[in-house]
C-alpha atoms as a PDB file:
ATOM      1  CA  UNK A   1      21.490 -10.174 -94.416  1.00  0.00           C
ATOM      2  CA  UNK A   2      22.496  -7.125 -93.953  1.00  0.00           C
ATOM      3  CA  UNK A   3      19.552  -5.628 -91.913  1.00  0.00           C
ATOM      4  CA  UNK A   4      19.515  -8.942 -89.473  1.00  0.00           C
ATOM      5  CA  UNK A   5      23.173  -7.966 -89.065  1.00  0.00           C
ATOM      6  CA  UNK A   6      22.822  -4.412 -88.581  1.00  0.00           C
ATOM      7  CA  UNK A   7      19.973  -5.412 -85.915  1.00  0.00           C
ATOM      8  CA  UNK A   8      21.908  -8.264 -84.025  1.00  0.00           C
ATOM      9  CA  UNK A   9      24.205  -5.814 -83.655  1.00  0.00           C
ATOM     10  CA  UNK A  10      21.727  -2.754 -81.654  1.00  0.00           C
ATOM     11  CA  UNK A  11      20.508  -5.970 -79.752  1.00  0.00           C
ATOM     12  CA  UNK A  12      23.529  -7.577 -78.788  1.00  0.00           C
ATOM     13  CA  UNK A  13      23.843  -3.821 -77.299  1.00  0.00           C
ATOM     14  CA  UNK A  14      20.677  -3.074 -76.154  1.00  0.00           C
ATOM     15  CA  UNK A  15      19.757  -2.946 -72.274  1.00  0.00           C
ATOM     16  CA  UNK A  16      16.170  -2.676 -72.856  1.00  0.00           C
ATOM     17  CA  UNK A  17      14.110  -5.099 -75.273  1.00  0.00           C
ATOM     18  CA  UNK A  18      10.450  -5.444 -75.340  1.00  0.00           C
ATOM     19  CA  UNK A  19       8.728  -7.965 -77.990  1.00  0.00           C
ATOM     20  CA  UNK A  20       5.476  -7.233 -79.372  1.00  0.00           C
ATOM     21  CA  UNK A  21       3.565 -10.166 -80.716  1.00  0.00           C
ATOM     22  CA  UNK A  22       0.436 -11.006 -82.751  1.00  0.00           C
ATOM     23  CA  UNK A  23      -1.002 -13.655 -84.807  1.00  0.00           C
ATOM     24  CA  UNK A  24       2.014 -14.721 -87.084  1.00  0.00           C
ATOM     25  CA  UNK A  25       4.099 -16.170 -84.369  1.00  0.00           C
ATOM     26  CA  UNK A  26       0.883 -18.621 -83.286  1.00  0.00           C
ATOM     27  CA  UNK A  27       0.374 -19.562 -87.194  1.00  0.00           C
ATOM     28  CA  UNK A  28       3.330 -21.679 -87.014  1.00  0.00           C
ATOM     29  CA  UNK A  29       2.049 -23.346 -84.136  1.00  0.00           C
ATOM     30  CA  UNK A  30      -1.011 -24.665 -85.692  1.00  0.00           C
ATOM     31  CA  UNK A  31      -3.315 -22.127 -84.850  1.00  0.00           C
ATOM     32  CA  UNK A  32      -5.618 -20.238 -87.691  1.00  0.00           C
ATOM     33  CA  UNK A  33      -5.410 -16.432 -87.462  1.00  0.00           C
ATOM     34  CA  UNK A  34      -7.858 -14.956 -86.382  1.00  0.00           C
ATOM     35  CA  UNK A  35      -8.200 -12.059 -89.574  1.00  0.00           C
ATOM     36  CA  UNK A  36      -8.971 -13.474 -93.191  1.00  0.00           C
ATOM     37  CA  UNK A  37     -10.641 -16.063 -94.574  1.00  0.00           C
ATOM     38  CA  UNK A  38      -8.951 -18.419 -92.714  1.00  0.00           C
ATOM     39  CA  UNK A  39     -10.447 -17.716 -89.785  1.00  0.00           C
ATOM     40  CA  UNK A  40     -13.904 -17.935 -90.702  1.00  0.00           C
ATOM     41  CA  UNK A  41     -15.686 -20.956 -88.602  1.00  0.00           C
ATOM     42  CA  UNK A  42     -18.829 -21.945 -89.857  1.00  0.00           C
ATOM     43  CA  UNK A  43     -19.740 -19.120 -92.508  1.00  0.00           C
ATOM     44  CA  UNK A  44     -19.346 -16.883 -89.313  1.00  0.00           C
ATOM     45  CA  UNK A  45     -17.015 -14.115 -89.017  1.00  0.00           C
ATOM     46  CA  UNK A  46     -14.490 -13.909 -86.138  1.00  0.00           C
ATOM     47  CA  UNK A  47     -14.875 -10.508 -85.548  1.00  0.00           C
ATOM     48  CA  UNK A  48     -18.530 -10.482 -85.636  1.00  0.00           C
ATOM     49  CA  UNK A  49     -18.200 -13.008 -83.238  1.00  0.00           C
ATOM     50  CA  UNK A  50     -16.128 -11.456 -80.985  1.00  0.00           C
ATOM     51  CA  UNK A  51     -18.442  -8.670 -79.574  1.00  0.00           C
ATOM     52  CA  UNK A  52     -20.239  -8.440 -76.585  1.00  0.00           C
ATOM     53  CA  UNK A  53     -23.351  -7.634 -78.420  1.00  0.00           C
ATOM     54  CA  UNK A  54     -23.127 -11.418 -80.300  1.00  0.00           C
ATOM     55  CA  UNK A  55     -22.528 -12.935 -76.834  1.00  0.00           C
ATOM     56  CA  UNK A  56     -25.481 -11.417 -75.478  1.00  0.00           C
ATOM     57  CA  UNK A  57     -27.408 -12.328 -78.462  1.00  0.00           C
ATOM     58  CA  UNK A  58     -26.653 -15.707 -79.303  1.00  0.00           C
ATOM     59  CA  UNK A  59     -23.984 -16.675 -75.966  1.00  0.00           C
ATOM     60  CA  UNK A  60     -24.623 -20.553 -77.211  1.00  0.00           C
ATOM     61  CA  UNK A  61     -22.895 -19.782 -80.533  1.00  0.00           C
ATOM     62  CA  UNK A  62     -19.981 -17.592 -79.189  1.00  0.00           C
ATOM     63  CA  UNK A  63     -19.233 -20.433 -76.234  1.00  0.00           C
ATOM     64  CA  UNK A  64     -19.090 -23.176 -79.355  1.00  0.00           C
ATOM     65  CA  UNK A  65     -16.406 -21.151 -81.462  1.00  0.00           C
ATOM     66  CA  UNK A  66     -14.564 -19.889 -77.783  1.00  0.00           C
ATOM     67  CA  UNK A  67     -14.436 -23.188 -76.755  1.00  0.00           C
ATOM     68  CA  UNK A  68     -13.449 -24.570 -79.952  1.00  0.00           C
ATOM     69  CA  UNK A  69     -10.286 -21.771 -80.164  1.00  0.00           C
ATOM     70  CA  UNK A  70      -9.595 -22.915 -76.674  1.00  0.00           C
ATOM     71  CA  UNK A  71      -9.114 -26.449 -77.134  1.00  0.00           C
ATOM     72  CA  UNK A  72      -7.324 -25.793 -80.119  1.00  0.00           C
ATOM     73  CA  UNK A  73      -4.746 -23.432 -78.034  1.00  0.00           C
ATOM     74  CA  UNK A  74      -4.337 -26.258 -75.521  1.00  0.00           C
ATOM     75  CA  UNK A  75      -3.396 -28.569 -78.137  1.00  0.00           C
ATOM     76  CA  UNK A  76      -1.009 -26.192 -79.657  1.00  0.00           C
ATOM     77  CA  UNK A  77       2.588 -26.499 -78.815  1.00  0.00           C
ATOM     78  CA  UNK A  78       5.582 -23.505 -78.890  1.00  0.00           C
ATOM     79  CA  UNK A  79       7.379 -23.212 -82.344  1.00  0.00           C
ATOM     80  CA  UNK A  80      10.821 -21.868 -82.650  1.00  0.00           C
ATOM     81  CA  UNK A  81       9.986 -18.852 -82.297  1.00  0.00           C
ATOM     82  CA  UNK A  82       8.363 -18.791 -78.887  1.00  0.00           C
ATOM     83  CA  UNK A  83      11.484 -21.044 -78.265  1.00  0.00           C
ATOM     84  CA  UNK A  84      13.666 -17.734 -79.076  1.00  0.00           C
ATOM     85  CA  UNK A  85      11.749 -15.434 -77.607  1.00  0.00           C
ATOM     86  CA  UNK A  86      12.246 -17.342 -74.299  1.00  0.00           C
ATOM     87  CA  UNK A  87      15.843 -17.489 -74.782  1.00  0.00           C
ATOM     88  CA  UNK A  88      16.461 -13.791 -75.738  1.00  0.00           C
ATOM     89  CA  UNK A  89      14.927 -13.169 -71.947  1.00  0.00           C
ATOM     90  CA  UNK A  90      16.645 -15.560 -70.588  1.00  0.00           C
ATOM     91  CA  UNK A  91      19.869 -13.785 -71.752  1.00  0.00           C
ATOM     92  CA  UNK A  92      19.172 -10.584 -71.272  1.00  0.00           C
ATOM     93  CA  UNK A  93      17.734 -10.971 -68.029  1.00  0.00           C
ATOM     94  CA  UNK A  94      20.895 -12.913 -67.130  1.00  0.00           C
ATOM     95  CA  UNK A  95      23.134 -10.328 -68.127  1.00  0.00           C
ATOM     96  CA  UNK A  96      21.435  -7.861 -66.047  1.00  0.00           C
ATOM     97  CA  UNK A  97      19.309  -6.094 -68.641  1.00  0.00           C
ATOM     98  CA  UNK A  98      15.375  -5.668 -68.954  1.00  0.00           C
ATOM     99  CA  UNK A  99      12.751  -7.293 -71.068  1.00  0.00           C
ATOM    100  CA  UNK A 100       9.091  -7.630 -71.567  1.00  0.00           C
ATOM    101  CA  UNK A 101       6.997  -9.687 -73.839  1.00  0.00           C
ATOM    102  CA  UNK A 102       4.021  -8.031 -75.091  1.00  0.00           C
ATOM    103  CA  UNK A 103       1.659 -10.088 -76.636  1.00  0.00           C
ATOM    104  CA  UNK A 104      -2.356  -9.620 -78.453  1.00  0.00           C
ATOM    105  CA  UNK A 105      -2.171 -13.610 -78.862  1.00  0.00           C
ATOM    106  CA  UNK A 106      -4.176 -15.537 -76.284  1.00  0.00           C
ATOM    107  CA  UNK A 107      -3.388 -18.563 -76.641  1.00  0.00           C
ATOM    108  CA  UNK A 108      -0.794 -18.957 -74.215  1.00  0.00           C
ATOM    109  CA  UNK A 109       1.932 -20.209 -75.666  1.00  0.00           C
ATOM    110  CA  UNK A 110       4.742 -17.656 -74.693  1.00  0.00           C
ATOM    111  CA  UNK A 111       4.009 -18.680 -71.154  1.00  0.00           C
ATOM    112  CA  UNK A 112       3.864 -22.426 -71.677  1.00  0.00           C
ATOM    113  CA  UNK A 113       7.592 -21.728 -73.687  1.00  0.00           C
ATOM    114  CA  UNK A 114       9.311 -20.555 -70.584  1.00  0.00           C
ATOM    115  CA  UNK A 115       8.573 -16.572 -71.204  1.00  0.00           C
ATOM    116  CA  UNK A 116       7.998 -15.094 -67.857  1.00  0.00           C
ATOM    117  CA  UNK A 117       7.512 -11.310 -68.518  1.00  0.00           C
ATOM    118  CA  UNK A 118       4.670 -11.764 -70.119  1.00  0.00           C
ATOM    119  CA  UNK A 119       2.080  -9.147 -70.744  1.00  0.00           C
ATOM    120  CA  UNK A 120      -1.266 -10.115 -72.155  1.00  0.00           C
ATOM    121  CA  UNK A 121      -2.596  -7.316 -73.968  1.00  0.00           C
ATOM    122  CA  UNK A 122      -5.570  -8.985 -75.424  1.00  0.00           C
ATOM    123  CA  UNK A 123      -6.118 -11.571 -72.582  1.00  0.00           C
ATOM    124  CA  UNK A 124      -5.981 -15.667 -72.072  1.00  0.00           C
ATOM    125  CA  UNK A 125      -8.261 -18.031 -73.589  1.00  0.00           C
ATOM    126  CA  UNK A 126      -7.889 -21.172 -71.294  1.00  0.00           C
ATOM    127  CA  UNK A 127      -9.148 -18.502 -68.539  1.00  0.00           C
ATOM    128  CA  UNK A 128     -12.497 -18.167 -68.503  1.00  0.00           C
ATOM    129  CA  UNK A 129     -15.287 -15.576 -66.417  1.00  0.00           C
ATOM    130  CA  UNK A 130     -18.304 -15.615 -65.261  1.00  0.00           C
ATOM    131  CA  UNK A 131     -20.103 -12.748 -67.352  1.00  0.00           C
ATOM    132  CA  UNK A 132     -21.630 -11.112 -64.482  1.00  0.00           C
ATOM    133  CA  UNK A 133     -19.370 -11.055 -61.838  1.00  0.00           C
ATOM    134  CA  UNK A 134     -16.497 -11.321 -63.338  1.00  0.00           C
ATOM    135  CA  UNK A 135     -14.763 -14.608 -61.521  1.00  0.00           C
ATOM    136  CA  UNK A 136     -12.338 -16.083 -62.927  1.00  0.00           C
ATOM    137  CA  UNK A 137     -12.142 -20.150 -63.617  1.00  0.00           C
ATOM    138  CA  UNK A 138      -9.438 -22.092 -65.593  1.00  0.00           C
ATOM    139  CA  UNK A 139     -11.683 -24.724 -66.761  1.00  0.00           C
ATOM    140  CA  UNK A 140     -10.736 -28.306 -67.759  1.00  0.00           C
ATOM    141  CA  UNK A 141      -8.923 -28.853 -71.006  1.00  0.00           C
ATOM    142  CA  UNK A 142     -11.940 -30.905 -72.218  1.00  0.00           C
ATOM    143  CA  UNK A 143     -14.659 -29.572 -74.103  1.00  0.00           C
ATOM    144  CA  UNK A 144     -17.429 -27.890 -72.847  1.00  0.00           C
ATOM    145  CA  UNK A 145     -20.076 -30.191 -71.678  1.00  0.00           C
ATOM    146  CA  UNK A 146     -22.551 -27.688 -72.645  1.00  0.00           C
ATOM    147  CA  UNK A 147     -22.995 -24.121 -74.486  1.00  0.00           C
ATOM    148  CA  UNK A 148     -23.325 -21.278 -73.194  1.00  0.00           C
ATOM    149  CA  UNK A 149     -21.900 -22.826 -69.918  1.00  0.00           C
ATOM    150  CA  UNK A 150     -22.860 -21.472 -66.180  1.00  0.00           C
ATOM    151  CA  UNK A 151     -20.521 -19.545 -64.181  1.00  0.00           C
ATOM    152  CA  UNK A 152     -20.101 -19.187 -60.395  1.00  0.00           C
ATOM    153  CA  UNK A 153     -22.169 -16.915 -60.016  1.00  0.00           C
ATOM    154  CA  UNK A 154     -25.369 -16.903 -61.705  1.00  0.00           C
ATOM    155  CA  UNK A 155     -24.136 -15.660 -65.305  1.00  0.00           C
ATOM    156  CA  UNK A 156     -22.640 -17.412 -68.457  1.00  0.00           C
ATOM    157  CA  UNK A 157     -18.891 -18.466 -68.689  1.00  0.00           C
ATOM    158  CA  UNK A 158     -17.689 -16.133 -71.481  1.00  0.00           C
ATOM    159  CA  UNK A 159     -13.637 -16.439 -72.281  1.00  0.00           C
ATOM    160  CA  UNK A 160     -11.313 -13.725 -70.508  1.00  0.00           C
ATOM    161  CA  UNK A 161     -10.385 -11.895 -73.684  1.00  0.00           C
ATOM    162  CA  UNK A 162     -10.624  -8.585 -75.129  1.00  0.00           C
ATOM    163  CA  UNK A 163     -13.815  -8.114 -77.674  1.00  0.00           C
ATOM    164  CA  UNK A 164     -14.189  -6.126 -80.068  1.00  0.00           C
ATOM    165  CA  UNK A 165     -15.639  -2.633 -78.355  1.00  0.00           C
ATOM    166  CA  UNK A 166     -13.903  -3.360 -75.166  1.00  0.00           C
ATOM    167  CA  UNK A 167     -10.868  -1.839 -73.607  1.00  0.00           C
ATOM    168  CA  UNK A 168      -7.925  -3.052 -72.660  1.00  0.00           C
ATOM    169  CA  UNK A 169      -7.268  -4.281 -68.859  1.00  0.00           C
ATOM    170  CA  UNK A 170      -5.634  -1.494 -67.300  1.00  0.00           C
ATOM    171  CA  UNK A 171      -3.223  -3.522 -65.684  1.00  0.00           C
ATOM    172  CA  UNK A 172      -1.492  -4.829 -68.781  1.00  0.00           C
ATOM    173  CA  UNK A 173      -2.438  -1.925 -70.481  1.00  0.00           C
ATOM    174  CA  UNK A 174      -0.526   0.495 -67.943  1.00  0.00           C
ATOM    175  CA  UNK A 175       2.570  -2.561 -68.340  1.00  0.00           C
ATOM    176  CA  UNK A 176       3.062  -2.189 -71.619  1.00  0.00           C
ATOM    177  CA  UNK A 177       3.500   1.610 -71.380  1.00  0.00           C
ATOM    178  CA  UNK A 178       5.663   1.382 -68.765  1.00  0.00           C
ATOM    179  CA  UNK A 179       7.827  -0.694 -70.613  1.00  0.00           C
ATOM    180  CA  UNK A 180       8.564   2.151 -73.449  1.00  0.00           C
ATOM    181  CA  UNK A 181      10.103   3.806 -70.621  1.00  0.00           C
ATOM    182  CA  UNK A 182      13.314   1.865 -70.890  1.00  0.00           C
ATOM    183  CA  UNK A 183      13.059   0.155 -74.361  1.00  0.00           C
ATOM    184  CA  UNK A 184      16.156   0.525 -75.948  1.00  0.00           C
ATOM    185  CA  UNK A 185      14.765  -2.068 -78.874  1.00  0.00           C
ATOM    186  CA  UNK A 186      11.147  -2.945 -79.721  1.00  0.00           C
ATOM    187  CA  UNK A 187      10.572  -6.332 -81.607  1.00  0.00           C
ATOM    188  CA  UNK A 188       7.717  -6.426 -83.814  1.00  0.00           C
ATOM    189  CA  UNK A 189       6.971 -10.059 -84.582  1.00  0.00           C
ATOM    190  CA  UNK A 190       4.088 -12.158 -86.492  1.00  0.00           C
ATOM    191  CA  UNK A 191       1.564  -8.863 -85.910  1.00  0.00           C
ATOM    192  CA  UNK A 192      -0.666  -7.065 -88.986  1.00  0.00           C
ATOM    193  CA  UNK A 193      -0.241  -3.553 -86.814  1.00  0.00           C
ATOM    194  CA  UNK A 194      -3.770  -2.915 -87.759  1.00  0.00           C
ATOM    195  CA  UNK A 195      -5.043  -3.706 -84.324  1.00  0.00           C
ATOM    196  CA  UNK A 196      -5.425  -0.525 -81.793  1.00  0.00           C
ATOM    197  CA  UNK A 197      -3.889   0.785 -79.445  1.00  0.00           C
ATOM    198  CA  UNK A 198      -1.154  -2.163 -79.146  1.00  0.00           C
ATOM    199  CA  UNK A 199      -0.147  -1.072 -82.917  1.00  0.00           C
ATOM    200  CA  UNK A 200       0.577   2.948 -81.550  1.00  0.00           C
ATOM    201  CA  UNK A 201       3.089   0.811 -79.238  1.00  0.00           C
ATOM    202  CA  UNK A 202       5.471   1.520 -82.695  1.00  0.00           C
ATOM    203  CA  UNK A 203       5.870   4.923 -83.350  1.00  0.00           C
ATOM    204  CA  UNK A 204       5.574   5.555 -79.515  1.00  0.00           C
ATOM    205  CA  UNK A 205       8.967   3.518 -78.699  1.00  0.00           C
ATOM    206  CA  UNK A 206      10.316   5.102 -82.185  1.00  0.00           C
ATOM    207  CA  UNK A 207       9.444   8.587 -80.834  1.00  0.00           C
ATOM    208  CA  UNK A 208      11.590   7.633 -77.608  1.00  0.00           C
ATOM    209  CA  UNK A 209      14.583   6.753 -79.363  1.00  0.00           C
ATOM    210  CA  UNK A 210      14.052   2.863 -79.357  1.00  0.00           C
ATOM    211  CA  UNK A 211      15.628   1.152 -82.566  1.00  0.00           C
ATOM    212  CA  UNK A 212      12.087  -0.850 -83.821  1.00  0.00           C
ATOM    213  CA  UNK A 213      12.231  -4.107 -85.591  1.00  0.00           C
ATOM    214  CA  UNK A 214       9.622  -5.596 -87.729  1.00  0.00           C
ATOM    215  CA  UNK A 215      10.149  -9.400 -88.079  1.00  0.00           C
ATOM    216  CA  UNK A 216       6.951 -10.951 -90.579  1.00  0.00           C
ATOM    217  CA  UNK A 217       6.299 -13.219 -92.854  1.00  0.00           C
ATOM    218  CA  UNK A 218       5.695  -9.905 -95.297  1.00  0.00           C
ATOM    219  CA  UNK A 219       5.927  -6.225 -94.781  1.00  0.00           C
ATOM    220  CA  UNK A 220       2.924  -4.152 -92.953  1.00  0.00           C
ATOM    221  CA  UNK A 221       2.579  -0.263 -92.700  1.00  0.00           C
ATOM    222  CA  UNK A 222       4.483  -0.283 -89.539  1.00  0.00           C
ATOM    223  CA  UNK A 223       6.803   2.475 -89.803  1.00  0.00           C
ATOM    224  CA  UNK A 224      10.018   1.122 -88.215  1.00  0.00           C
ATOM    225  CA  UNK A 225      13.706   1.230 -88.995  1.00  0.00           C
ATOM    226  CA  UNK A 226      14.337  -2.277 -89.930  1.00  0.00           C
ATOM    227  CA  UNK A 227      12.170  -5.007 -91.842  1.00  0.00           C
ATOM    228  CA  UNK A 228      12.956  -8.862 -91.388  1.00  0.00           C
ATOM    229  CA  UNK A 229      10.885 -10.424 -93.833  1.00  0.00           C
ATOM    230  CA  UNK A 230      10.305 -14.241 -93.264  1.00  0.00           C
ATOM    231  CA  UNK A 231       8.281 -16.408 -90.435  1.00  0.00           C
ATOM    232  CA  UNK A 232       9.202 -15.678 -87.168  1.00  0.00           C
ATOM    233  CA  UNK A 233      10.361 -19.184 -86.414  1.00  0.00           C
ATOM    234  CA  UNK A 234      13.427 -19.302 -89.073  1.00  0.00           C
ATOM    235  CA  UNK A 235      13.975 -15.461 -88.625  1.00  0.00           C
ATOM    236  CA  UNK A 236      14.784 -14.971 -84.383  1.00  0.00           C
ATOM    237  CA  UNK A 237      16.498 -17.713 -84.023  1.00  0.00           C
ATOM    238  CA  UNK A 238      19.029 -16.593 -87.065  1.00  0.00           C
ATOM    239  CA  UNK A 239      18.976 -13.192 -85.267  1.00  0.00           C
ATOM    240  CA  UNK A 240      20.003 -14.619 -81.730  1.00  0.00           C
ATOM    241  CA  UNK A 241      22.467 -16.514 -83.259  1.00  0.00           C
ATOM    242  CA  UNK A 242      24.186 -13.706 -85.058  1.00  0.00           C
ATOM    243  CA  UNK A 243      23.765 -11.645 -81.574  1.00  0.00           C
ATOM    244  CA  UNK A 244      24.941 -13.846 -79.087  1.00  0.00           C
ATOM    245  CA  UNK A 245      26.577 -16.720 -81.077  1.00  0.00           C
ATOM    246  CA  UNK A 246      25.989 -19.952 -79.459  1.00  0.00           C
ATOM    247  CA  UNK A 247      24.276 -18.939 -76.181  1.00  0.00           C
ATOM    248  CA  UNK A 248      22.325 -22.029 -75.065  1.00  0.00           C
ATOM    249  CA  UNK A 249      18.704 -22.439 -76.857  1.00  0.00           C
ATOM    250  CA  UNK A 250      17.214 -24.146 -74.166  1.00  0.00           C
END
């Protein structure tokens, strides 16, 4: 208790908050992780899978377990903690500060809670591209009729993620860092901070003078300055409450 208060109390201060998010916040939704044995699909491993060197060797096999994630996001719905994560913008946004929402999940779920600074770090898996030109289709949210499945122009449709091996899009990339600029408080929430570069994001807002938050089901190597230990979804909205009382949950 006494961390959550000590931290309700820098964010019921704060001008500046940017949330990082990974894995742990979509668990709650539903959604297998996409490290460990639980994310195994078919004696494959996820990130064998996600490469561009297994798409271009077996593109039939990738499309299947793509497709299969993707359906599964779209079935997904927002826990609690998207629900707070929405609200803590829409409050500080109201009240005239700044906020961003930095997340390596792709399922789209921050979006499809009512989170509107959203930066997608690692991509979206209901968008999909054609592998050779790079177009971009939102296909139906019904399975693929086929695998791998055509694009626009010539090449497969291959999911509008970030593989293992690739970089990140510059765009969100060049986001995110501009965010550190005035992050007063950076939320780490449902995220291993094993995964590179969005896991430097830490020490980077720490060396600026941002107060950084940890908020997990279990304590990582992230070196920050408080740890909130418990899932996401029972955690925030206890926080928000004990920041802004009973500000509207929406």
């Amino acid at each position: 208790m006494h961390d959550l208060r000590s931290v309700a109390m820098a964010l019921r201060t704060a001008r500046g908050v940017v949330v990082l998010t990974g894995a742990g916040v979509s668990v709650e939704s539903g959604l297998r992780p996409f490290r460990g044995a639980d994310g195994w699909w078919k004696g494959h491993d996820p990130t064998v899978l996600a490469t561009p060197e297994a798409f271009a060797a077996d593109p039939a096999l990738v499309s299947e377990w793509y497709d299969t994630r993707r359906l599964a996001a779209l079935a997904a719905q927002p826990n609690a903690a998207h629900r707070a994560i929405s609200r803590l913008e829409r409050h500080l946004v109201g009240a005239g500060g700044r906020f961003a929402l930095l997340t390596q999940n792709v399922d789209d779920l921050h979006r499809r809670a009512g989170s509107e600074h959203v930066v997608e770090l690692h991509g979206n898996i209901t968008v999909w591209r054609d592998h050779r030109s790079g177009r971009k289709v939102t296909p139906e949210p019904v399975p693929f009729t086929a695998y791998p499945q055509p694009g626009p122009d010539g090449g497969w449709l291959r999911p509008d993620v970030v593989w293992f091996g690739e970089v990140l899009p510059t765009a969100a990339w060049n986001a995110a860092e501009a965010a550190l600029s005035w992050c007063d408080m950076l939320l780490v929430v449902g995220t291993s901070s094993v995964v590179f570069p969005a896991a430097g994001l830490v020490e980077r807002a720490a060396a600026a003078g941002a107060v950084t938050v940890e908020v997990n089901v279990e304590a990582t190597y992230a070196r920050v300055e408080h740890r909130l230990v418990g899932p996401a979804g029972e955690v925030l909205p206890r926080l928000l409450d004990e920041a802004f009382g009973n500000a509207p949950r929406g």
